[in-house]
C-alpha atoms as a PDB file:
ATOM      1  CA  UNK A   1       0.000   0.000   0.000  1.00  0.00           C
ATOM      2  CA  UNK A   2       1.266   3.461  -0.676  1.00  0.00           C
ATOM      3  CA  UNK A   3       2.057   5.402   2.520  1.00  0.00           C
ATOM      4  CA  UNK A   4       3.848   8.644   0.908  1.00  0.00           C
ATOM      5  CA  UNK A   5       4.567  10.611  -2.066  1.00  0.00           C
ATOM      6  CA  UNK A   6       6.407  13.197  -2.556  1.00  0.00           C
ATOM      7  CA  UNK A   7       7.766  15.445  -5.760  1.00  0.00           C
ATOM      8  CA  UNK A   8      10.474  17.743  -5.453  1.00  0.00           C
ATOM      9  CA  UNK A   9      12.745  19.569  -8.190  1.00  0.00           C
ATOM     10  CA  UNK A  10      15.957  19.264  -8.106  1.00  0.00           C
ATOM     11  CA  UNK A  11      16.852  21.890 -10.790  1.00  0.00           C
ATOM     12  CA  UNK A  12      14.902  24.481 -12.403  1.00  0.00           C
ATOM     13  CA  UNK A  13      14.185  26.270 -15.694  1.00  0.00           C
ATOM     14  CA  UNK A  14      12.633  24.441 -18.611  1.00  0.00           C
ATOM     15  CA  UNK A  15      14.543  21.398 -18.487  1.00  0.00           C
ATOM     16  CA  UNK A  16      14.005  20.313 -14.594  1.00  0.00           C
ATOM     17  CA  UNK A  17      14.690  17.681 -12.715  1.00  0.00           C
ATOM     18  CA  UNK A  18      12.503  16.201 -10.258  1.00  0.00           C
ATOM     19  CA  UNK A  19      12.633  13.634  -7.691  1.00  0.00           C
ATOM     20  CA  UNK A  20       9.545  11.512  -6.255  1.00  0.00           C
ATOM     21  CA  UNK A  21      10.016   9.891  -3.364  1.00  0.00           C
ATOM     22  CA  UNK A  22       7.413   7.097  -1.646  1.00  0.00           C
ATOM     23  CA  UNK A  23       7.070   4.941   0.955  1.00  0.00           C
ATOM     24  CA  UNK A  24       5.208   1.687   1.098  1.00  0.00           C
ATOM     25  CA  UNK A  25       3.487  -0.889   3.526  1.00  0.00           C
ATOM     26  CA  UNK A  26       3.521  -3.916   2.638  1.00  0.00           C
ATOM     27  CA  UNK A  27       1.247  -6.737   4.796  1.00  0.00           C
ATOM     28  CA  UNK A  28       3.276  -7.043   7.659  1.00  0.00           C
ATOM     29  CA  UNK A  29       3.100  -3.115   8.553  1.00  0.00           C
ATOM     30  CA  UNK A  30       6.948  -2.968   7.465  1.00  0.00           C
ATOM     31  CA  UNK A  31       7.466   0.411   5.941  1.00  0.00           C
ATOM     32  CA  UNK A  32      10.156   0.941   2.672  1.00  0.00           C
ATOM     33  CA  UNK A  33      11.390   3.922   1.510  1.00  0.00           C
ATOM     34  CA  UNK A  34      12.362   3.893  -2.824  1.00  0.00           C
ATOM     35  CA  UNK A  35      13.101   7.121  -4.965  1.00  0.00           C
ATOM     36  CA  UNK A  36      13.705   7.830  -8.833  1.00  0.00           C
ATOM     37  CA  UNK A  37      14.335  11.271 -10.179  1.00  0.00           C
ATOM     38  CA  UNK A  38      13.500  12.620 -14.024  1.00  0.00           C
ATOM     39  CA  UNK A  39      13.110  15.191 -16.357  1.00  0.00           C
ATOM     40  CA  UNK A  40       9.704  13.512 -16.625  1.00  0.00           C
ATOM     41  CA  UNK A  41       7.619  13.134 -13.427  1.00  0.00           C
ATOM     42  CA  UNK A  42       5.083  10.565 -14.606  1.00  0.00           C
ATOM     43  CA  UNK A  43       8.325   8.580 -15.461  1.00  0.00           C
ATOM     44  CA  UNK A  44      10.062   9.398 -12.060  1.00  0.00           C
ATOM     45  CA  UNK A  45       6.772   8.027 -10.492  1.00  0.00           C
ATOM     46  CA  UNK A  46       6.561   4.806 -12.052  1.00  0.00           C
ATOM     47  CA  UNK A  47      10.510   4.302 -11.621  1.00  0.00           C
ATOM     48  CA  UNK A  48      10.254   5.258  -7.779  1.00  0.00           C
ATOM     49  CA  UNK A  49       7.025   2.851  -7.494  1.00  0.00           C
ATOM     50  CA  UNK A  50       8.649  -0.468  -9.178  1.00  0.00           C
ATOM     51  CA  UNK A  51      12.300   0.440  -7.364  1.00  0.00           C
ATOM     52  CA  UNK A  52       9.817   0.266  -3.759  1.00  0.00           C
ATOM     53  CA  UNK A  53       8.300  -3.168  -5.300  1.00  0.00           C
ATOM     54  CA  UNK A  54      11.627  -4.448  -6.289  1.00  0.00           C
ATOM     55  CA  UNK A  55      12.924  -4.042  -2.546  1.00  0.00           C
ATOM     56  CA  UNK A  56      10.264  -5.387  -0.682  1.00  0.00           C
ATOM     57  CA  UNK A  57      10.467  -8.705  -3.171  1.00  0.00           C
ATOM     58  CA  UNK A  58      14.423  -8.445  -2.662  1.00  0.00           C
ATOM     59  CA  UNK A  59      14.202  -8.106   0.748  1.00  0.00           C
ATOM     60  CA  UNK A  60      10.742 -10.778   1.066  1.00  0.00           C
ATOM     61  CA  UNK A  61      13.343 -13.195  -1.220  1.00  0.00           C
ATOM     62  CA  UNK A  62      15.827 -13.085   1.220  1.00  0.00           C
ATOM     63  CA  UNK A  63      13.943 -14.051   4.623  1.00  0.00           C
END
């Protein structure tokens, strides 16, 4: 489950960089944080939501 979400640039002018950052929950009530940053936010956001998914199965893997 998504917890947080959060854009923020990390340049400016026309050609800006932004960062998303999010936090999710997954069954257990364990809480991971995962970022992504792009010139394109939409991007950033789907980059930052599959690097959360990919920890929690790295981290589920290893248990």
């Amino acid at each position: 489950m998504l917890k947080e979400f959060s854009v923020s640039a990390i340049s400016g002018g026309s050609d800006a960089i932004g960062h998303v950052s999010i936090a999710v929950e997954d069954a257990q009530g364990s809480i991971y944080d995962a970022g992504a940053s792009s010139d394109d936010i939409v991007l950033a956001s789907a980059e930052a939501m599959i690097n959360a998914l990919n920890l929690v199965y790295r981290l589920k893997k290893g248990e």
